[in-house]
C-alpha atoms as a PDB file:
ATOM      1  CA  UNK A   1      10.720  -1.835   9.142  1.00  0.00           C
ATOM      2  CA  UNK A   2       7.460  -3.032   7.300  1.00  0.00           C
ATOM      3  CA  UNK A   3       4.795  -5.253   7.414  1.00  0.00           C
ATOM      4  CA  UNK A   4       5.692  -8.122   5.666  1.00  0.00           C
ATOM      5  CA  UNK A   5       3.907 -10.967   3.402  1.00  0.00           C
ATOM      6  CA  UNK A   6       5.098 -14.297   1.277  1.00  0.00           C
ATOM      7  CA  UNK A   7       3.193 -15.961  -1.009  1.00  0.00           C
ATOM      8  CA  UNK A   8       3.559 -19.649  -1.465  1.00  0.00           C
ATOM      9  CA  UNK A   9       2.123 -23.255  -2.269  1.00  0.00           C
ATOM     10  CA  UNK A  10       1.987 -25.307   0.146  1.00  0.00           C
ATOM     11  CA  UNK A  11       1.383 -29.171   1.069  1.00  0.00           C
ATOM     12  CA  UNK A  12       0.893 -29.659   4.356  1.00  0.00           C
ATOM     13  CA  UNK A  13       4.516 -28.886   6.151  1.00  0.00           C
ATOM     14  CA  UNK A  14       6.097 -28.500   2.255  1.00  0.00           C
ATOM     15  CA  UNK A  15       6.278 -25.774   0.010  1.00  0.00           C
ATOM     16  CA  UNK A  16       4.734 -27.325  -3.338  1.00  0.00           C
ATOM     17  CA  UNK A  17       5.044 -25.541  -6.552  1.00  0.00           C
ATOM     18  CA  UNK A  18       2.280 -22.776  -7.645  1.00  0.00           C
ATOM     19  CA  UNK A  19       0.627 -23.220 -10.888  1.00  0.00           C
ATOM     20  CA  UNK A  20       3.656 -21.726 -13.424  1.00  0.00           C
ATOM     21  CA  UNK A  21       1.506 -21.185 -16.637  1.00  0.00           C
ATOM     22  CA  UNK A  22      -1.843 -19.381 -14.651  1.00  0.00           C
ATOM     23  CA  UNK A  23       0.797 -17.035 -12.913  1.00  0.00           C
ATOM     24  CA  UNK A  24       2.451 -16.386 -16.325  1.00  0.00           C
ATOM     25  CA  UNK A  25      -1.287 -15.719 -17.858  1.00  0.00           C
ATOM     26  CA  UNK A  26      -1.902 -13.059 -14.943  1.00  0.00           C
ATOM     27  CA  UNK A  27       1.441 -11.075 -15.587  1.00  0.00           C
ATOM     28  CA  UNK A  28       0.892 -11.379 -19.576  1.00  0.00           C
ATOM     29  CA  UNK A  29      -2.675  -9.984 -19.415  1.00  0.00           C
ATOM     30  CA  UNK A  30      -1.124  -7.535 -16.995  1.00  0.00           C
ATOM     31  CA  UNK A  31       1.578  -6.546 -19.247  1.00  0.00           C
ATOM     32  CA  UNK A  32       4.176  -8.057 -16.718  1.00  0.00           C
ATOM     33  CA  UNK A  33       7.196  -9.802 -16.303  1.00  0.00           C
ATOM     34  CA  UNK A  34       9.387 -10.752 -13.881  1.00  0.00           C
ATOM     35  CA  UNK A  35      13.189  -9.504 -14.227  1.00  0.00           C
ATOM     36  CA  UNK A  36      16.069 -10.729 -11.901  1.00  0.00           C
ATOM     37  CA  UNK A  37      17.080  -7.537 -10.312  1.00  0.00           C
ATOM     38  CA  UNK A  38      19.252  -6.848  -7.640  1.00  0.00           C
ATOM     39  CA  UNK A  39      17.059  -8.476  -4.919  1.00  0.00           C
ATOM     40  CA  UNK A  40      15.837 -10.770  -6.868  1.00  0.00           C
ATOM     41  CA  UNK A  41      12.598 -11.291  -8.994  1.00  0.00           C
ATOM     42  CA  UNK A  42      11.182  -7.899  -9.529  1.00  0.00           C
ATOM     43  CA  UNK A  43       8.280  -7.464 -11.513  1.00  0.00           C
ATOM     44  CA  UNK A  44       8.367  -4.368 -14.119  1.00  0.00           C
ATOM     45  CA  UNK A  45       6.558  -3.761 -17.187  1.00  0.00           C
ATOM     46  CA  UNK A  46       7.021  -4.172 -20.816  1.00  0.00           C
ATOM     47  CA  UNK A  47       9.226  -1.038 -20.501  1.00  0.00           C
ATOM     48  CA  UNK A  48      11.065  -2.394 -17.656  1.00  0.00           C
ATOM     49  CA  UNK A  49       9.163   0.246 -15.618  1.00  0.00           C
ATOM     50  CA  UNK A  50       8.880  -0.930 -11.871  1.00  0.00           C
ATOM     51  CA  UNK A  51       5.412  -2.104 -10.671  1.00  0.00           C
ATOM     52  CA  UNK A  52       3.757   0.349  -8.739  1.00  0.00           C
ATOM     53  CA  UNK A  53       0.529   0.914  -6.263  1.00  0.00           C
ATOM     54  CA  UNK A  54      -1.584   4.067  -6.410  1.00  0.00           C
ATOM     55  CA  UNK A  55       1.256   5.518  -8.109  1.00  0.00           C
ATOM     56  CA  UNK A  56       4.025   4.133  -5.216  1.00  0.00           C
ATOM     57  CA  UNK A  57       6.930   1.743  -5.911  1.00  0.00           C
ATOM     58  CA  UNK A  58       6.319  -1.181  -4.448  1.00  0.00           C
ATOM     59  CA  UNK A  59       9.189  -3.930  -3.258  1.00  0.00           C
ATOM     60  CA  UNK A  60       6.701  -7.015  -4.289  1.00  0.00           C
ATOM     61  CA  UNK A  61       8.434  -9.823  -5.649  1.00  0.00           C
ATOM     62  CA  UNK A  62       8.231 -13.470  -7.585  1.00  0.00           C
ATOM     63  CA  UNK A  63      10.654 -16.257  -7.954  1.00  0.00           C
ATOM     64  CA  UNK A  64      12.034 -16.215 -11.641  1.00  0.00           C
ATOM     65  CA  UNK A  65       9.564 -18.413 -13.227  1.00  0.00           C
ATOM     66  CA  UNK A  66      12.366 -20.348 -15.077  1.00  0.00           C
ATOM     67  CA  UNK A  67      13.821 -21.596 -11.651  1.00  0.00           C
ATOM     68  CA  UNK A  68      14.221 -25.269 -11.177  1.00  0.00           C
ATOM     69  CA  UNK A  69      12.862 -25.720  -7.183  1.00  0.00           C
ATOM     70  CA  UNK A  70       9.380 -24.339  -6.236  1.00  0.00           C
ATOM     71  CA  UNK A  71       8.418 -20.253  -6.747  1.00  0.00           C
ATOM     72  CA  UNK A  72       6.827 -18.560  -4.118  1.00  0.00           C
ATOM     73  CA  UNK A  73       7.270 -14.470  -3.335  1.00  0.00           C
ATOM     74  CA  UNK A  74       6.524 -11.676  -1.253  1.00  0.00           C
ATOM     75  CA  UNK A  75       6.038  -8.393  -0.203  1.00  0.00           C
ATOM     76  CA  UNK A  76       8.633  -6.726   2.235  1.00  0.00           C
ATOM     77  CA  UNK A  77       6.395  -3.228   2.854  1.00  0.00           C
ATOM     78  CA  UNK A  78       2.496  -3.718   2.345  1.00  0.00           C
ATOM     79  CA  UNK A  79       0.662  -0.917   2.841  1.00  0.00           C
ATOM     80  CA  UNK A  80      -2.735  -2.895   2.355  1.00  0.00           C
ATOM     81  CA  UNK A  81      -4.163  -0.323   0.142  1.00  0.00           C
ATOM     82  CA  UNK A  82      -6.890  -1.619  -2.037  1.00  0.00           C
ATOM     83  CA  UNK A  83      -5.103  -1.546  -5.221  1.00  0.00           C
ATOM     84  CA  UNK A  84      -2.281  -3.408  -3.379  1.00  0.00           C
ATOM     85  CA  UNK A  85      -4.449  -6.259  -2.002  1.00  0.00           C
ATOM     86  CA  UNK A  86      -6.697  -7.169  -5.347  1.00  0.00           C
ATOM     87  CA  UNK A  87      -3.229  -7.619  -6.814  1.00  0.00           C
ATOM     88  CA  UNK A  88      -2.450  -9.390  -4.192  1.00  0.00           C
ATOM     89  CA  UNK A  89      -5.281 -11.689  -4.110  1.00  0.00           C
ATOM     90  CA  UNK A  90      -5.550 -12.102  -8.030  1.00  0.00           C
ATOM     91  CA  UNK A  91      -2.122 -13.067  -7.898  1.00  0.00           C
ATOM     92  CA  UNK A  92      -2.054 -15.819  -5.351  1.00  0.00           C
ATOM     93  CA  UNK A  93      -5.700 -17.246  -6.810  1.00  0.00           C
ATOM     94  CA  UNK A  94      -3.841 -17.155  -9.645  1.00  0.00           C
ATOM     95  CA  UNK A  95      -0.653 -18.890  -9.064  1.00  0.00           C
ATOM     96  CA  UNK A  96      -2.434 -21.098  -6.098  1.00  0.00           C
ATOM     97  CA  UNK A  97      -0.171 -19.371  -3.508  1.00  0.00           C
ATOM     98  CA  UNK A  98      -1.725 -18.810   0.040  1.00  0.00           C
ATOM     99  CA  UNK A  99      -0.141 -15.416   2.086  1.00  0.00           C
ATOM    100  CA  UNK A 100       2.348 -16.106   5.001  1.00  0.00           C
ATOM    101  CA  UNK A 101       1.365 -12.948   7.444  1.00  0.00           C
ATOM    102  CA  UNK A 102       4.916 -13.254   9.737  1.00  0.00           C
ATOM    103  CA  UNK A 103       3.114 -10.607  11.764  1.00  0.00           C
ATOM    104  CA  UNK A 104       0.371 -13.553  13.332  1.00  0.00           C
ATOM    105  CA  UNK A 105      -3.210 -13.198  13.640  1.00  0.00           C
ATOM    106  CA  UNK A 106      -3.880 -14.541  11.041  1.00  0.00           C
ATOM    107  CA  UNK A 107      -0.428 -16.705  10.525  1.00  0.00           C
ATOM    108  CA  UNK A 108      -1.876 -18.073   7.134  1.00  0.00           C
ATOM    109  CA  UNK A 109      -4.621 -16.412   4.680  1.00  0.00           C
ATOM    110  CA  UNK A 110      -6.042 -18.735   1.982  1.00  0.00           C
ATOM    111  CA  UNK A 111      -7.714 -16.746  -0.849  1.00  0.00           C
ATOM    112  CA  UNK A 112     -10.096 -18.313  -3.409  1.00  0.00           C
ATOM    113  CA  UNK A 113     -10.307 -21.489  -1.604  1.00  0.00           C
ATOM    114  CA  UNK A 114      -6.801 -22.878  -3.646  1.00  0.00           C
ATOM    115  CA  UNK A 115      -5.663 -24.663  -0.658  1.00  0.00           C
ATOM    116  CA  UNK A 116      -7.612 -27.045   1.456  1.00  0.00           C
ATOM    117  CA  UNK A 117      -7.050 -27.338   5.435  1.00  0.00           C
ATOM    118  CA  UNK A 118      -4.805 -30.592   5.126  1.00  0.00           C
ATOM    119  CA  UNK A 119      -2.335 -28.377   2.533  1.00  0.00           C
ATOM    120  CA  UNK A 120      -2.135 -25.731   5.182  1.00  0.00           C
ATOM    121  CA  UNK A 121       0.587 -25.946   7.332  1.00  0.00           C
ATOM    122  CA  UNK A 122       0.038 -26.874  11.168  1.00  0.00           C
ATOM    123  CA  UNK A 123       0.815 -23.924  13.560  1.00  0.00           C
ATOM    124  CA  UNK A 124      -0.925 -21.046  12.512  1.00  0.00           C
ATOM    125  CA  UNK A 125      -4.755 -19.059  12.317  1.00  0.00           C
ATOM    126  CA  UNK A 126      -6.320 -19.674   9.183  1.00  0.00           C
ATOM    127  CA  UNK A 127      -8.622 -17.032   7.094  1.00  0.00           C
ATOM    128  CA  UNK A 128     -10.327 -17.825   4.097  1.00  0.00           C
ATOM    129  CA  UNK A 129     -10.851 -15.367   1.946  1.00  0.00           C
ATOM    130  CA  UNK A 130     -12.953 -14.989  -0.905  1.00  0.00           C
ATOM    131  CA  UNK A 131     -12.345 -11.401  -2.083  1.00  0.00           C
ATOM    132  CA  UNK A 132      -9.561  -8.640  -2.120  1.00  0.00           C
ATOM    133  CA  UNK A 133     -11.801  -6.934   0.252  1.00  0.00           C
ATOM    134  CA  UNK A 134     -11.754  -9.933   2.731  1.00  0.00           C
ATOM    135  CA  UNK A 135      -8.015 -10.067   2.332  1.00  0.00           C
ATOM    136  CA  UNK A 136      -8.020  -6.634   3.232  1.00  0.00           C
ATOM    137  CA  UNK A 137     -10.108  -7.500   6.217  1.00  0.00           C
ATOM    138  CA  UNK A 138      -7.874 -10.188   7.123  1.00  0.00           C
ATOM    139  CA  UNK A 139      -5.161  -8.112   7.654  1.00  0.00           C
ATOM    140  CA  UNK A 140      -5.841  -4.470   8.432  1.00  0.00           C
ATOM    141  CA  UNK A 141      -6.068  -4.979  12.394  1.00  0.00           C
ATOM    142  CA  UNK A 142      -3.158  -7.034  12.328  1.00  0.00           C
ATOM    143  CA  UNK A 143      -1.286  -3.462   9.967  1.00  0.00           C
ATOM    144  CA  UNK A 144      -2.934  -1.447  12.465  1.00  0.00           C
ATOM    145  CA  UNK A 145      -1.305  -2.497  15.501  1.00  0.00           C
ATOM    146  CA  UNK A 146       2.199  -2.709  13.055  1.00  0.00           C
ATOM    147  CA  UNK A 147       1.730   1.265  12.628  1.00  0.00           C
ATOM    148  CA  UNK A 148       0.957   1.987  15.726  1.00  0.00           C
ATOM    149  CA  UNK A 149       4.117  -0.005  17.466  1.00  0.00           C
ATOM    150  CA  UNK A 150       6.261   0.915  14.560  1.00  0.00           C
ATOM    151  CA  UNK A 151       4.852   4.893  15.503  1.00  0.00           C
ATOM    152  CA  UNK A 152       6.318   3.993  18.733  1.00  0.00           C
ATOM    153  CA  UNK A 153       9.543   2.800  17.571  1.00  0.00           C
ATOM    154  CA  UNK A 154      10.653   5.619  14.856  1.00  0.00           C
ATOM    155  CA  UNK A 155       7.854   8.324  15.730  1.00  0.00           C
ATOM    156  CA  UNK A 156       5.726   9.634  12.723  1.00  0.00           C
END
């Protein structure tokens, strides 16, 4: 069980393409790559060391930037922590992704301004955020009531 987030460009109702050659500037001057691993993109290191926040693995993923239809990715087990969200957010202003919350509340969170309300899809809450600490804001009463009914669920 975790709380969940994708990252993608959309248009409207269609998933457009994010911006290839900044997203491949922000792993570079990251020392990053992406790798097709087992579950698919995983981004590691020059020394094919898995990416990590505050010194956790973390299950974050892109599309292969080689692929032929549009790249998006995600996050399977966010944990919000700070170092987790400016990533986060740097990637997505970045690439010109906005975050897919699954969890609602808010469905769709727009960071840097890179989409405009008629690229958003229909259906959803929008935030706009203009920092990782907004993003973080965005999101943490949303985790908050995912720990607490996943506390439920499994216990502690």
């Amino acid at each position: 069980m975790g709380f969940s987030l994708m990252f993608m460009r959309t248009d409207g109702d269609a998933q457009a393409d994010g911006d290839r050659e900044a997203l491949r500037a922000f792993l570079d001057s990251r020392g990053l790559q992406v790798t097709v691993g087992t579950y698919g993109g995983e981004i590691v290191d020059t020394d094919d060391k898995a990416l990590t926040f505050d010194g956790h693995f973390t299950d974050l993923s892109l599309d292969p930037l080689d692929k032929d239809e549009p790249i998006s990715g995600g996050i399977d087990h966010a944990t919000l922590s700070d170092e987790e969200c400016a990533f986060i957010y740097d990637l997505c202003v970045a690439a010109g992704f906005l975050i897919v919350n699954p969890q609602g509340d808010p469905l769709f969170v727009v960071p840097g301004g890179n989409h405009t309300a008629d690229q958003v899809p229909d259906g959803g809450e929008v935030a706009w955020v203009s920092s990782p600490a907004e993003l973080v804001e965005a999101l943490s009463g949303n985790f908050q009531r995912f720990l607490d009914f996943k506390r439920q669920v499994i216990g502690d």
